[in-house]
PDB file of N, CA and C in Angstrom:
ATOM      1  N   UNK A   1     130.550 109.366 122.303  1.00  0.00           N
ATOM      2  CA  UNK A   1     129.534 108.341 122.107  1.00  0.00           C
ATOM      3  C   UNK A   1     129.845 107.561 120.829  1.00  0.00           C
ATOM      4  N   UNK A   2     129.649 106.151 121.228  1.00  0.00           N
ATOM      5  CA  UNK A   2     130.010 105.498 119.620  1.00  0.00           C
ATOM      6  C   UNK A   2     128.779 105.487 118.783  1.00  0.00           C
ATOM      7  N   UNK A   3     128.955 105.379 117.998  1.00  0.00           N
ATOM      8  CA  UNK A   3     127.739 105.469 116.648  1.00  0.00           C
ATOM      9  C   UNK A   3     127.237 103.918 116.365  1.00  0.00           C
ATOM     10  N   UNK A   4     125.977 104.015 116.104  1.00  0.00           N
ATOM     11  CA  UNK A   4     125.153 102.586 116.308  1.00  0.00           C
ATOM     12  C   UNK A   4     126.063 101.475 115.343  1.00  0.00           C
ATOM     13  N   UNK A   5     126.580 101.851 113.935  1.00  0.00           N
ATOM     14  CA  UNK A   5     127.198 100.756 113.431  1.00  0.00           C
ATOM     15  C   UNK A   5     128.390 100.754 114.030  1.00  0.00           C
ATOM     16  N   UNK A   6     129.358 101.309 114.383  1.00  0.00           N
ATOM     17  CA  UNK A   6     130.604 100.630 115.732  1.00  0.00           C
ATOM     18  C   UNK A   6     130.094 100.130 116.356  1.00  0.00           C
ATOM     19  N   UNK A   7     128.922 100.238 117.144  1.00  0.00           N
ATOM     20  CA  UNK A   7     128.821  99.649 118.220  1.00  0.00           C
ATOM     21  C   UNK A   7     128.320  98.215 118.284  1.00  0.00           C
ATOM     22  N   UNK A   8     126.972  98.281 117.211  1.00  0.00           N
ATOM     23  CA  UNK A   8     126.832  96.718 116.481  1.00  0.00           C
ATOM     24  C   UNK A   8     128.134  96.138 115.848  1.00  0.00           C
ATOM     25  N   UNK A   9     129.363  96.435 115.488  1.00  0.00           N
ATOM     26  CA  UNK A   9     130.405  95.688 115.057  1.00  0.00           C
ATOM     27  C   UNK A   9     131.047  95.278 116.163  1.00  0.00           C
ATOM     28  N   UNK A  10     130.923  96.000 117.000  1.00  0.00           N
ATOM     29  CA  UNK A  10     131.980  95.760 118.476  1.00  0.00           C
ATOM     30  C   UNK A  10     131.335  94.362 119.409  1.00  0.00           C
ATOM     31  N   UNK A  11     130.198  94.569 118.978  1.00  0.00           N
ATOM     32  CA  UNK A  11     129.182  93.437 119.962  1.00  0.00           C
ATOM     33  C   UNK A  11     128.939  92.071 119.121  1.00  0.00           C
ATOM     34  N   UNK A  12     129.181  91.925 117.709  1.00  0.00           N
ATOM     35  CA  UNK A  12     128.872  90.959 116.974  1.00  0.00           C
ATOM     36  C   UNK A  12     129.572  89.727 117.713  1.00  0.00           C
ATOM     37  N   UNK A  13     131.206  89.696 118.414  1.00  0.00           N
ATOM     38  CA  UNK A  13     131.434  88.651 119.065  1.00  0.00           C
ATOM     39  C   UNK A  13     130.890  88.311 120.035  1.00  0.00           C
ATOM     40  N   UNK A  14     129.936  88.866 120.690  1.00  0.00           N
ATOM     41  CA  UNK A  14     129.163  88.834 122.427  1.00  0.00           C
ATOM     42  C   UNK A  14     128.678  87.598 121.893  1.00  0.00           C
ATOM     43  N   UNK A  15     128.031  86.744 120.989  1.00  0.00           N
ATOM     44  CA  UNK A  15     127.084  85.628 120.901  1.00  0.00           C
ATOM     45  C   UNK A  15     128.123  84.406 121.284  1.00  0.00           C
ATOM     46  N   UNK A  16     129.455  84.257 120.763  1.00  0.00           N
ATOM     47  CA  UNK A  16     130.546  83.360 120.915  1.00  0.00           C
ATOM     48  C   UNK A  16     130.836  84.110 122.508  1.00  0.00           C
ATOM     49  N   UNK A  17     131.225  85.210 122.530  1.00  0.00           N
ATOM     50  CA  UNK A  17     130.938  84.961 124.761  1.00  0.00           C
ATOM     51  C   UNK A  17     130.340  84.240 124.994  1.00  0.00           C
ATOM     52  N   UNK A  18     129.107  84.403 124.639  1.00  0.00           N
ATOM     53  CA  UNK A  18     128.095  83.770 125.985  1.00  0.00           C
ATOM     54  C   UNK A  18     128.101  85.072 126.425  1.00  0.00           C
ATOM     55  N   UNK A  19     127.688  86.566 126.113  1.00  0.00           N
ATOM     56  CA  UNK A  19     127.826  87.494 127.089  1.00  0.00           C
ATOM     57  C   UNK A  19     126.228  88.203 126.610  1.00  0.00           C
ATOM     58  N   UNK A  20     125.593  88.353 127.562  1.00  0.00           N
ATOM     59  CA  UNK A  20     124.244  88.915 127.521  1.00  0.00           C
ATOM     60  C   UNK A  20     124.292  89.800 126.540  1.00  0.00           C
ATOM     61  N   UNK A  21     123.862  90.258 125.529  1.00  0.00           N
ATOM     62  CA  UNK A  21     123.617  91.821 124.639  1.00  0.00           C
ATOM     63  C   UNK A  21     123.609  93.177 125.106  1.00  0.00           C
ATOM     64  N   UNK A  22     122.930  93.067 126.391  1.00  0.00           N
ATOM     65  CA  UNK A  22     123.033  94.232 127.331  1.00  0.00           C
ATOM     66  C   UNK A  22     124.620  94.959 128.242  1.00  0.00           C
ATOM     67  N   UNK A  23     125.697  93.341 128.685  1.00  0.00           N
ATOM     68  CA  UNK A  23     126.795  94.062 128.482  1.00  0.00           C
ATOM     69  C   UNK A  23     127.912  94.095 127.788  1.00  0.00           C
ATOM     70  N   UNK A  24     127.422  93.306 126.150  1.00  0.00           N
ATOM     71  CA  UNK A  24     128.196  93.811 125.115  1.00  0.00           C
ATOM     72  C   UNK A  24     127.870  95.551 124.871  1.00  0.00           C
ATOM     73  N   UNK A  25     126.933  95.828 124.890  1.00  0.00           N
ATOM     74  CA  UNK A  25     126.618  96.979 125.088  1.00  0.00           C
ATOM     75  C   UNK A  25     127.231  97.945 125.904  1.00  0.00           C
ATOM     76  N   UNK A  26     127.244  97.509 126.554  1.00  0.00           N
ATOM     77  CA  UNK A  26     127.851  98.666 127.912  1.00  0.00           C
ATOM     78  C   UNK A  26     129.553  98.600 127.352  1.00  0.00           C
ATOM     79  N   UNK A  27     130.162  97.380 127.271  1.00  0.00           N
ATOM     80  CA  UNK A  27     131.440  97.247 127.326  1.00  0.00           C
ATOM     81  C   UNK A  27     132.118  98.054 125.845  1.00  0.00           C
ATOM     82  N   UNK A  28     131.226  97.855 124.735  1.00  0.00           N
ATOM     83  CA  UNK A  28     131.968  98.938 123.378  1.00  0.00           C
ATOM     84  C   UNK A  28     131.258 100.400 123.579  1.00  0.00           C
ATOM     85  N   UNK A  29     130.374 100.863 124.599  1.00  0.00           N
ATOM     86  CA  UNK A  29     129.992 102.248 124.889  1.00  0.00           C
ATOM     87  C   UNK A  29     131.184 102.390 125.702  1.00  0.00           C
ATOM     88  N   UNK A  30     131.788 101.933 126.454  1.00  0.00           N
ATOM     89  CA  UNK A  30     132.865 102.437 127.263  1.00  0.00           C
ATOM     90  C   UNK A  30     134.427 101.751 126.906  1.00  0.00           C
ATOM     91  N   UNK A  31     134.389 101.614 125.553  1.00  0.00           N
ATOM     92  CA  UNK A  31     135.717 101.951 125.017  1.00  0.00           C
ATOM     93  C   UNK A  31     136.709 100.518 125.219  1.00  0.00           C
ATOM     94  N   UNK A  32     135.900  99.336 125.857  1.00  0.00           N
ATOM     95  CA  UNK A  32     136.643  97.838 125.743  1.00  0.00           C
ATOM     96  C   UNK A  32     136.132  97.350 124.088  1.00  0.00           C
ATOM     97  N   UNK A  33     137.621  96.686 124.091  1.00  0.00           N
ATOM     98  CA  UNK A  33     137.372  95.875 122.404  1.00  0.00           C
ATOM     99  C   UNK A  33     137.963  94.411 122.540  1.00  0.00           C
ATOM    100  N   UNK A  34     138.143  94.039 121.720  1.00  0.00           N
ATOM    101  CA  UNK A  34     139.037  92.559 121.789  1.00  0.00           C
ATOM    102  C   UNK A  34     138.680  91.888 122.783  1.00  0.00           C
ATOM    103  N   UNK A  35     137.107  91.855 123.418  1.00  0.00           N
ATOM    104  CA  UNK A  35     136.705  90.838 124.230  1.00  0.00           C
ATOM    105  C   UNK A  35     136.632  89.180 124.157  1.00  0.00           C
ATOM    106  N   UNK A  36     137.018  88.384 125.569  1.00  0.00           N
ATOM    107  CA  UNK A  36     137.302  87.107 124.834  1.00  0.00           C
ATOM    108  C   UNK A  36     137.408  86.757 126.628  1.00  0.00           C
ATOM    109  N   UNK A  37     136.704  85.404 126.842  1.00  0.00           N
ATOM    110  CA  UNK A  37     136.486  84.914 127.876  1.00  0.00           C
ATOM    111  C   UNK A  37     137.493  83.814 127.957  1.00  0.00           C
ATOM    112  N   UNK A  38     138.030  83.971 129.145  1.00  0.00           N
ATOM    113  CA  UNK A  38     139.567  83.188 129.118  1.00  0.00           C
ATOM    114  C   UNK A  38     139.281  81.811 129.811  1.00  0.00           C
ATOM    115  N   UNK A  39     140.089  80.873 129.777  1.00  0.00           N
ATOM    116  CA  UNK A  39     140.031  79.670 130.187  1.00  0.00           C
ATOM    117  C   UNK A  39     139.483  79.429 131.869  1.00  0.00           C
ATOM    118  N   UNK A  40     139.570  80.862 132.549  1.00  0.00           N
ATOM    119  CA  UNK A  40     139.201  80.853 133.754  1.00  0.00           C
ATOM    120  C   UNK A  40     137.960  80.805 133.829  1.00  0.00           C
ATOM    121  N   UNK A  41     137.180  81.529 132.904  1.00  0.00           N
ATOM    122  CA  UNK A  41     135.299  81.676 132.400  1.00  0.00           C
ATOM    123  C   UNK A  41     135.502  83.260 132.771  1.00  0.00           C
ATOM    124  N   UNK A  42     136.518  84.277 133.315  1.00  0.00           N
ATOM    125  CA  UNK A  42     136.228  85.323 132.918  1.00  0.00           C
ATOM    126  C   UNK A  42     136.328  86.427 131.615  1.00  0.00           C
ATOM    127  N   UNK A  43     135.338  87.029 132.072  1.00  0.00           N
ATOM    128  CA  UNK A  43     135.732  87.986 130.262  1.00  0.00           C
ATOM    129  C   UNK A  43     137.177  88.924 130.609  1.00  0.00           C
ATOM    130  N   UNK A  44     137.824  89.132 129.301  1.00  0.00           N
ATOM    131  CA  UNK A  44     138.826  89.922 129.728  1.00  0.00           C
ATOM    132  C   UNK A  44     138.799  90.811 127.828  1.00  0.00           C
ATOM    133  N   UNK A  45     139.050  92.256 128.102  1.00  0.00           N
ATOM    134  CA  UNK A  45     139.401  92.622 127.044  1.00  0.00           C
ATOM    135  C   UNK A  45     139.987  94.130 127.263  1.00  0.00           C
ATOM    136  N   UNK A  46     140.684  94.969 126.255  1.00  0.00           N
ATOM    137  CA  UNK A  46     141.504  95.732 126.466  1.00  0.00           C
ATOM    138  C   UNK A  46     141.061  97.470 125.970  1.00  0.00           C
ATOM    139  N   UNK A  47     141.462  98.828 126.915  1.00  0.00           N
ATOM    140  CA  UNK A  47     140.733  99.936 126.302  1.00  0.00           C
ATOM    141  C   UNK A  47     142.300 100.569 126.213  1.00  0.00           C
ATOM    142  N   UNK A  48     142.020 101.878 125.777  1.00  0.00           N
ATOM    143  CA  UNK A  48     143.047 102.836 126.014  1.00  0.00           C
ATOM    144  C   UNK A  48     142.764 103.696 126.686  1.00  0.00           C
ATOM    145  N   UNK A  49     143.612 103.893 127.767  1.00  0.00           N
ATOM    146  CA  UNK A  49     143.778 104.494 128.852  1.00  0.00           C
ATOM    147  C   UNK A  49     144.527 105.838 128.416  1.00  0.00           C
ATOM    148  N   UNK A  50     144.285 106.584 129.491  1.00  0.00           N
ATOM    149  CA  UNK A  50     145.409 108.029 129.352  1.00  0.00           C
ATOM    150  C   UNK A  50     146.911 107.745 128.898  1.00  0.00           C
ATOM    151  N   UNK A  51     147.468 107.181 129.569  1.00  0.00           N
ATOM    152  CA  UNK A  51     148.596 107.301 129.471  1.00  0.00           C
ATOM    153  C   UNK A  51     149.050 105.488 128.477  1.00  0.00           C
ATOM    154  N   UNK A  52     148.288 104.344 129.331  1.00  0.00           N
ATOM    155  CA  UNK A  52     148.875 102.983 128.787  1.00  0.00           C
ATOM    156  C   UNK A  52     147.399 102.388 128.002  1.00  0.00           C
ATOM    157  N   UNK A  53     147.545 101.043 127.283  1.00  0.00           N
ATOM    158  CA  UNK A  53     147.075 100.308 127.294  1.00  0.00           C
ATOM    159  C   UNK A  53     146.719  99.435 128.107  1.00  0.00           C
ATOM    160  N   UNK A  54     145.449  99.129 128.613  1.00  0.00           N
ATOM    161  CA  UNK A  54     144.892  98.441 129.936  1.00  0.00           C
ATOM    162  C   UNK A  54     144.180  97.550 129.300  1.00  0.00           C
ATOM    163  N   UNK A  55     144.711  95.751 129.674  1.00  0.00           N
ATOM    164  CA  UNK A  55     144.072  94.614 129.635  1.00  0.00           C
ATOM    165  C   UNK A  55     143.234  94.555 130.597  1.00  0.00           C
ATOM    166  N   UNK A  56     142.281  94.527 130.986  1.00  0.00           N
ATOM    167  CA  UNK A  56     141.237  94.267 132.031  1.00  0.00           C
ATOM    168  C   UNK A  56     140.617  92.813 131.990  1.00  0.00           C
ATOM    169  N   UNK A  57     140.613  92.098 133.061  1.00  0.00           N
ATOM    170  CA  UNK A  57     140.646  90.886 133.481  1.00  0.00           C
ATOM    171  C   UNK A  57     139.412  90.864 134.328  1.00  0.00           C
ATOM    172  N   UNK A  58     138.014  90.045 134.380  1.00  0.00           N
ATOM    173  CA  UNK A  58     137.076  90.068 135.136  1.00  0.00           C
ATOM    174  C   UNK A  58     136.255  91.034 134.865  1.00  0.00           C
ATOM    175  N   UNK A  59     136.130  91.460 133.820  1.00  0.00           N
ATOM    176  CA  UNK A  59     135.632  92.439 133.378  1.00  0.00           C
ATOM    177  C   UNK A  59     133.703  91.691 133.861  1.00  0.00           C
ATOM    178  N   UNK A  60     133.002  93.036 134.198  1.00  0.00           N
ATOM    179  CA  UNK A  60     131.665  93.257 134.332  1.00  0.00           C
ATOM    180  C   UNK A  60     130.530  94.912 134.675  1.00  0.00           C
ATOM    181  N   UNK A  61     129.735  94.600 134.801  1.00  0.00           N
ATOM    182  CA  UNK A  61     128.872  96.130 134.246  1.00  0.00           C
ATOM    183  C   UNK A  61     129.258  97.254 135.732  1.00  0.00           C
ATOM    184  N   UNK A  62     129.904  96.709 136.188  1.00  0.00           N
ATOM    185  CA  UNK A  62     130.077  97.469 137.876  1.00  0.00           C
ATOM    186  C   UNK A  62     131.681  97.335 137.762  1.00  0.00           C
ATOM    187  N   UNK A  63     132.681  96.483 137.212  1.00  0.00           N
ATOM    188  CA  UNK A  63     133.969  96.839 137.723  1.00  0.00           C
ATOM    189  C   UNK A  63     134.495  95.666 136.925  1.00  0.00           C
ATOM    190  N   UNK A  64     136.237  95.505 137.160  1.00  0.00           N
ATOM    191  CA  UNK A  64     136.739  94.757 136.975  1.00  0.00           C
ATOM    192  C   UNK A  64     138.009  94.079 137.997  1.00  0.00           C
ATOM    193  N   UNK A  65     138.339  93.244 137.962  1.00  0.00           N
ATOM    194  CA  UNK A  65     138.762  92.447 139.104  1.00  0.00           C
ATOM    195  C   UNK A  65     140.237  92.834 138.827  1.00  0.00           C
ATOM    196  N   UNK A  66     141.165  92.836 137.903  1.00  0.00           N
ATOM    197  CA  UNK A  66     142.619  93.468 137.888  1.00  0.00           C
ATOM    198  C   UNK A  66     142.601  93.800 136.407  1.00  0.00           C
ATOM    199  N   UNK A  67     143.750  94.592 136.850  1.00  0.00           N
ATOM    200  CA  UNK A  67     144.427  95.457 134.957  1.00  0.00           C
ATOM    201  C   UNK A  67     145.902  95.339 134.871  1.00  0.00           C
ATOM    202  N   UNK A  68     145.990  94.888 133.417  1.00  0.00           N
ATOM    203  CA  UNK A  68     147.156  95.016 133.361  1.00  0.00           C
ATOM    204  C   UNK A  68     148.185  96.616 132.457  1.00  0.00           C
ATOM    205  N   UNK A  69     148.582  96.653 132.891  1.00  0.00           N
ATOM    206  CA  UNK A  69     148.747  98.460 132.232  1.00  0.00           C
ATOM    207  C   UNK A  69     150.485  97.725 131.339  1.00  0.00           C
ATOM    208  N   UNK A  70     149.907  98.030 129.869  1.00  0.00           N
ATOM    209  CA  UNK A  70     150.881  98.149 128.847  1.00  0.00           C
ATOM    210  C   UNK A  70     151.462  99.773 128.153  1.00  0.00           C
ATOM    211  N   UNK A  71     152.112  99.585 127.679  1.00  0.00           N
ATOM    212  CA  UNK A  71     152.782 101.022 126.831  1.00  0.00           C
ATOM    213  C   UNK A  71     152.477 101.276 125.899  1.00  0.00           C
ATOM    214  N   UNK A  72     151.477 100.523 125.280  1.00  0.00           N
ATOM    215  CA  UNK A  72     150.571 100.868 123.643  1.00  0.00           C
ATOM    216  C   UNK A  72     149.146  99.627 124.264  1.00  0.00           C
ATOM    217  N   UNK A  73     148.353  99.976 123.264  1.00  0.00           N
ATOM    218  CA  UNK A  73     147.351  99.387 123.180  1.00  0.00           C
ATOM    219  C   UNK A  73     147.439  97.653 122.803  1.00  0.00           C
ATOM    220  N   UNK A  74     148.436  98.268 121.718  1.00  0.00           N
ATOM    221  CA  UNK A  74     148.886  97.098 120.652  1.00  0.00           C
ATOM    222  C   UNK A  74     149.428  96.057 121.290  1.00  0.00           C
ATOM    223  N   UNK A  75     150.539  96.485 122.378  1.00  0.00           N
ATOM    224  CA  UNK A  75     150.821  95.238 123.381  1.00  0.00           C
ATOM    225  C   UNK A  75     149.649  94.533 124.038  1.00  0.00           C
ATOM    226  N   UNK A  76     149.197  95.558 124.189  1.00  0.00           N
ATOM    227  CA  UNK A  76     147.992  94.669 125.178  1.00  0.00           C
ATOM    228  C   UNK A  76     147.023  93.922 124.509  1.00  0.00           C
ATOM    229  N   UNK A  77     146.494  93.954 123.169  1.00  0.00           N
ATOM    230  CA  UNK A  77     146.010  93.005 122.301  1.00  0.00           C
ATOM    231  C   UNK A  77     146.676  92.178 121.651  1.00  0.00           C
ATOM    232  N   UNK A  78     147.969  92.251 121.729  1.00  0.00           N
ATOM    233  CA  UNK A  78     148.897  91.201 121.850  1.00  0.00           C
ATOM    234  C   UNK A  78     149.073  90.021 122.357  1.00  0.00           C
ATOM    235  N   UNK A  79     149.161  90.286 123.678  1.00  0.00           N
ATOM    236  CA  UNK A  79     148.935  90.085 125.207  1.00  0.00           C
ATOM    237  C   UNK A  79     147.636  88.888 125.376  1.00  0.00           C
ATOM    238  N   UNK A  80     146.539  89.613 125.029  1.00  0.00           N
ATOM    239  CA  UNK A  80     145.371  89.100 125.489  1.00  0.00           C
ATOM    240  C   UNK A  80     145.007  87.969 124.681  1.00  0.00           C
ATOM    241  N   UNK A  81     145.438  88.176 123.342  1.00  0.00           N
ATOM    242  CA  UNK A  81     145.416  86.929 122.077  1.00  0.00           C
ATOM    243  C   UNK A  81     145.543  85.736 122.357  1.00  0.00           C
ATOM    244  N   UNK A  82     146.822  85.750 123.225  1.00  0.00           N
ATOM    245  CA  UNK A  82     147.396  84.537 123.237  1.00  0.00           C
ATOM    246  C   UNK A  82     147.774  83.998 124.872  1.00  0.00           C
ATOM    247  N   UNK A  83     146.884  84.345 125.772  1.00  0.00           N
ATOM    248  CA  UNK A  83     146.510  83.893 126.952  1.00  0.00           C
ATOM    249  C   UNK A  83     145.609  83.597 127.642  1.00  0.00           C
ATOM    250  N   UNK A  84     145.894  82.544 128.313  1.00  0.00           N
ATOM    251  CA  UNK A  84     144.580  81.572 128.812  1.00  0.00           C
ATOM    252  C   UNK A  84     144.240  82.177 130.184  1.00  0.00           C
ATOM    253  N   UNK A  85     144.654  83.425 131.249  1.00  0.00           N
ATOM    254  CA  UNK A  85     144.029  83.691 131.928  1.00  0.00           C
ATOM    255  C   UNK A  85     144.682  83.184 133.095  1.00  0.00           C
ATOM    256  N   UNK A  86     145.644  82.427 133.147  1.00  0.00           N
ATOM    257  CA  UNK A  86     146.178  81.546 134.067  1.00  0.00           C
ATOM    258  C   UNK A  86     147.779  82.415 134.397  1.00  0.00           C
ATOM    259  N   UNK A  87     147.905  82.536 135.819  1.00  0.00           N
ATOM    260  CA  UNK A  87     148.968  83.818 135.663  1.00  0.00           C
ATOM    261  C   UNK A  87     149.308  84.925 135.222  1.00  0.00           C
ATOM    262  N   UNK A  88     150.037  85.554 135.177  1.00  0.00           N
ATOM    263  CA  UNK A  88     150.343  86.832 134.426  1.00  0.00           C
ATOM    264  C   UNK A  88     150.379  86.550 132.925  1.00  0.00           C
ATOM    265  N   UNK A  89     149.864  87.712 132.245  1.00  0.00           N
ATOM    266  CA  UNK A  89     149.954  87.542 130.433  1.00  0.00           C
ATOM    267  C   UNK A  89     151.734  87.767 130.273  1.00  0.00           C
ATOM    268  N   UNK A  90     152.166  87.376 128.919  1.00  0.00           N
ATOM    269  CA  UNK A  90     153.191  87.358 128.751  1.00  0.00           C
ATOM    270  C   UNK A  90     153.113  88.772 127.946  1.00  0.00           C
ATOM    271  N   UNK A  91     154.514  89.514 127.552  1.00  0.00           N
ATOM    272  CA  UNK A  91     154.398  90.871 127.098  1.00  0.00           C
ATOM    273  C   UNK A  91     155.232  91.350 128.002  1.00  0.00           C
ATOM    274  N   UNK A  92     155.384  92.666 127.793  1.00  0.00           N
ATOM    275  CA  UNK A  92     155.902  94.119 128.333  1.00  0.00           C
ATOM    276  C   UNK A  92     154.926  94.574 129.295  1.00  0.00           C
ATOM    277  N   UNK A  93     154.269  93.944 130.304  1.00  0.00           N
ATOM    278  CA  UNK A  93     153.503  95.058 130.610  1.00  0.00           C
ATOM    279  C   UNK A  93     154.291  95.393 131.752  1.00  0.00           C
ATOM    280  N   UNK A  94     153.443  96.577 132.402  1.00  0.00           N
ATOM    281  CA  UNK A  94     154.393  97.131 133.284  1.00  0.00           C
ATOM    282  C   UNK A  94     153.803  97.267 134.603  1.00  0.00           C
ATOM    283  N   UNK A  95     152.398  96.888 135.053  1.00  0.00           N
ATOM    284  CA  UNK A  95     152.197  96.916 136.353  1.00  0.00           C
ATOM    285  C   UNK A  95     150.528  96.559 136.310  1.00  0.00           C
ATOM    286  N   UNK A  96     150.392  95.054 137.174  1.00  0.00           N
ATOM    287  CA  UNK A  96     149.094  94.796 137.663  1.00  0.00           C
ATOM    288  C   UNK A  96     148.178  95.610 138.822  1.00  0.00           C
ATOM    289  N   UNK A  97     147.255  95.899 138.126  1.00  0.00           N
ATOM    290  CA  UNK A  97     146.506  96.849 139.365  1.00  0.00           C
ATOM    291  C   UNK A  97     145.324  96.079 139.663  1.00  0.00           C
ATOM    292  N   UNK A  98     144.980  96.336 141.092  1.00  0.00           N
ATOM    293  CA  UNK A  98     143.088  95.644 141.469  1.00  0.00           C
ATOM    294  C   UNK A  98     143.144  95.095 142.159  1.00  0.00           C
ATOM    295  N   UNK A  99     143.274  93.413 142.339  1.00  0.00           N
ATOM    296  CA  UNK A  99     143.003  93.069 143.657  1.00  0.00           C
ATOM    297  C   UNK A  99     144.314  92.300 143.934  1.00  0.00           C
ATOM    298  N   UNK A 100     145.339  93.060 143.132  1.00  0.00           N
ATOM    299  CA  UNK A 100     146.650  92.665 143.624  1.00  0.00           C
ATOM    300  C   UNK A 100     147.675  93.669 142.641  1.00  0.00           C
ATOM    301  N   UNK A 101     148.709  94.008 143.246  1.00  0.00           N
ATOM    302  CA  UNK A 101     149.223  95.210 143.029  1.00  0.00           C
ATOM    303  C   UNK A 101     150.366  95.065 142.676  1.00  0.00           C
ATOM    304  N   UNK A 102     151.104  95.240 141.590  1.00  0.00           N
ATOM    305  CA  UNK A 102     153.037  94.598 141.398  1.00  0.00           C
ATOM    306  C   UNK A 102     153.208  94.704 139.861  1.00  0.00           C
ATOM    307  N   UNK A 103     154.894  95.391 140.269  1.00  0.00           N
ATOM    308  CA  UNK A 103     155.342  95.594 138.808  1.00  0.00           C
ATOM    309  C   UNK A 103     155.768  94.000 138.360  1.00  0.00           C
ATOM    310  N   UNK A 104     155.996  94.511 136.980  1.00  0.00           N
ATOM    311  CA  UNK A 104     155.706  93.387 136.044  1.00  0.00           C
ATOM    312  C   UNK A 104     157.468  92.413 136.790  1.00  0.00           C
ATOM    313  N   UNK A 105     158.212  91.499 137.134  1.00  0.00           N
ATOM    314  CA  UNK A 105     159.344  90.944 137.849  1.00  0.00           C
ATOM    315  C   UNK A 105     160.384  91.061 136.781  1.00  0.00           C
ATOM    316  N   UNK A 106     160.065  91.164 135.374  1.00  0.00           N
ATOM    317  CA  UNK A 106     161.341  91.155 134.282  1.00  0.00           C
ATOM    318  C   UNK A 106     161.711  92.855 134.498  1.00  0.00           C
ATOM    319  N   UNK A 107     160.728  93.682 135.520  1.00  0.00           N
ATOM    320  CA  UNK A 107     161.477  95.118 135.466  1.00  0.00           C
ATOM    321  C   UNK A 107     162.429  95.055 136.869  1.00  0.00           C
ATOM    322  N   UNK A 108     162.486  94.092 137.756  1.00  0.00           N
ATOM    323  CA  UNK A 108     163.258  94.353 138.899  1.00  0.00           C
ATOM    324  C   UNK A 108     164.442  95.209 138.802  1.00  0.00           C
ATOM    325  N   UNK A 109     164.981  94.784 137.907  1.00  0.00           N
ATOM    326  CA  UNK A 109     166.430  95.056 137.899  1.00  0.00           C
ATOM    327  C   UNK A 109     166.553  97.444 138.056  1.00  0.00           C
ATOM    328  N   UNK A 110     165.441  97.026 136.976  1.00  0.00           N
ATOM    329  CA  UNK A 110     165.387  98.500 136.293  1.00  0.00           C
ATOM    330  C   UNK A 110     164.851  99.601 138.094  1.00  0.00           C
ATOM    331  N   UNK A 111     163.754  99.044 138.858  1.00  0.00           N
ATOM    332  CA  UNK A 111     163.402  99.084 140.184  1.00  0.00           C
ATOM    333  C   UNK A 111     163.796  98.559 141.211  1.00  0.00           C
ATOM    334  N   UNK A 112     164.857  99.158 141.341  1.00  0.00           N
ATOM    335  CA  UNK A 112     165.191  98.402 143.260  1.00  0.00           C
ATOM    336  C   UNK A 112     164.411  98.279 144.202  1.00  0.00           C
ATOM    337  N   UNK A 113     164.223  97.856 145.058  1.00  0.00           N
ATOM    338  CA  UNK A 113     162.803  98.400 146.159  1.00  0.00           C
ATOM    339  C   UNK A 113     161.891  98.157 145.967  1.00  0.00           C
ATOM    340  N   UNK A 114     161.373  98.150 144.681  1.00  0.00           N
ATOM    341  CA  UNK A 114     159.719  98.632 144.524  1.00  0.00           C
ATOM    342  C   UNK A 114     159.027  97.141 144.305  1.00  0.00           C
ATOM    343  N   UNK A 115     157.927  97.067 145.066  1.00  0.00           N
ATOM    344  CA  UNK A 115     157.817  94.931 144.906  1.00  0.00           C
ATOM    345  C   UNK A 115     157.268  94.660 144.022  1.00  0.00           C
ATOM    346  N   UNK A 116     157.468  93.618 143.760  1.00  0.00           N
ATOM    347  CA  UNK A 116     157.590  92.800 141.826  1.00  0.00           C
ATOM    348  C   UNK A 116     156.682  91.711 142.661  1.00  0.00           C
ATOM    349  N   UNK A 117     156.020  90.815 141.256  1.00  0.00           N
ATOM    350  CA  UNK A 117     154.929  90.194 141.341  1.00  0.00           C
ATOM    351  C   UNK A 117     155.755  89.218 141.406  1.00  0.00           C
ATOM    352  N   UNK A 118     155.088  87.689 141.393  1.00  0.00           N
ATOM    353  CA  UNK A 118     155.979  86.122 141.531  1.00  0.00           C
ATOM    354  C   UNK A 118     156.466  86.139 139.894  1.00  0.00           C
ATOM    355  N   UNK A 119     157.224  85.735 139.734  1.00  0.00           N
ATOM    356  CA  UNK A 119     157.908  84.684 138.272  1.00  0.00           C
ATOM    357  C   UNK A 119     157.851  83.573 137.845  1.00  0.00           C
ATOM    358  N   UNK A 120     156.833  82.810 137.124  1.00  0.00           N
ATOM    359  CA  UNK A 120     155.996  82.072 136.733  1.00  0.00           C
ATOM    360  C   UNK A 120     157.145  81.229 135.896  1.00  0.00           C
TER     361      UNK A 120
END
């Protein structure tokens, strides 16, 4: 559980969202940070996962619409800084999950077989 002053620090950007108080709330109780609504109008921001760093895209109080799975956190707030939401983020990541499924296309080489997303 986060403690009331993390959690008021985590939510202080929700007013520049535009994101209700109720799911700034929800979103730093469950471990998203670096929230930031992309040129598309969805929110997107990034947690740590078991194993990767996960950009989450479409983020809302029931789900999120795709993830992007990085190898540190750090990529993925990297990542999210400096993209408008439009195509794949630029970075290392290594595989979109949700409502479309594909390794990142700069790993083809490394994966024979295995299907790669378009190349932008």
């Amino acid at each position: 559980m986060i403690g009331l002053d993390s959690l008021e620090q985590k939510m202080k950007s929700s007013k520049d969202l535009k994101i209700d108080p109720r799911d700034a709330a929800f979103y730093a109780e469950n471990g998203y940070t670096h929230l930031r609504r992309l040129s598309t109008g969805e929110v997107a921001g990034v947690a740590q996962m078991a194993f990767t760093g996960g950009l989450f895209v479409g983020l809302t109080t029931m789900s999120y619409r795709t993830r992007y799975c990085y190898e540190t956190l750090e990529q993925a707030i990297d990542a999210l800084a400096c993209w408008d939401g439009r195509n794949d983020p630029s970075g290392p990541w290594i595989k979109r999950k949700g409502d479309k499924e594909y390794l990142n296309p700069d790993l083809a080489d490394e994966h024979p077989g295995v299907p790669v997303g378009p190349k932008f």
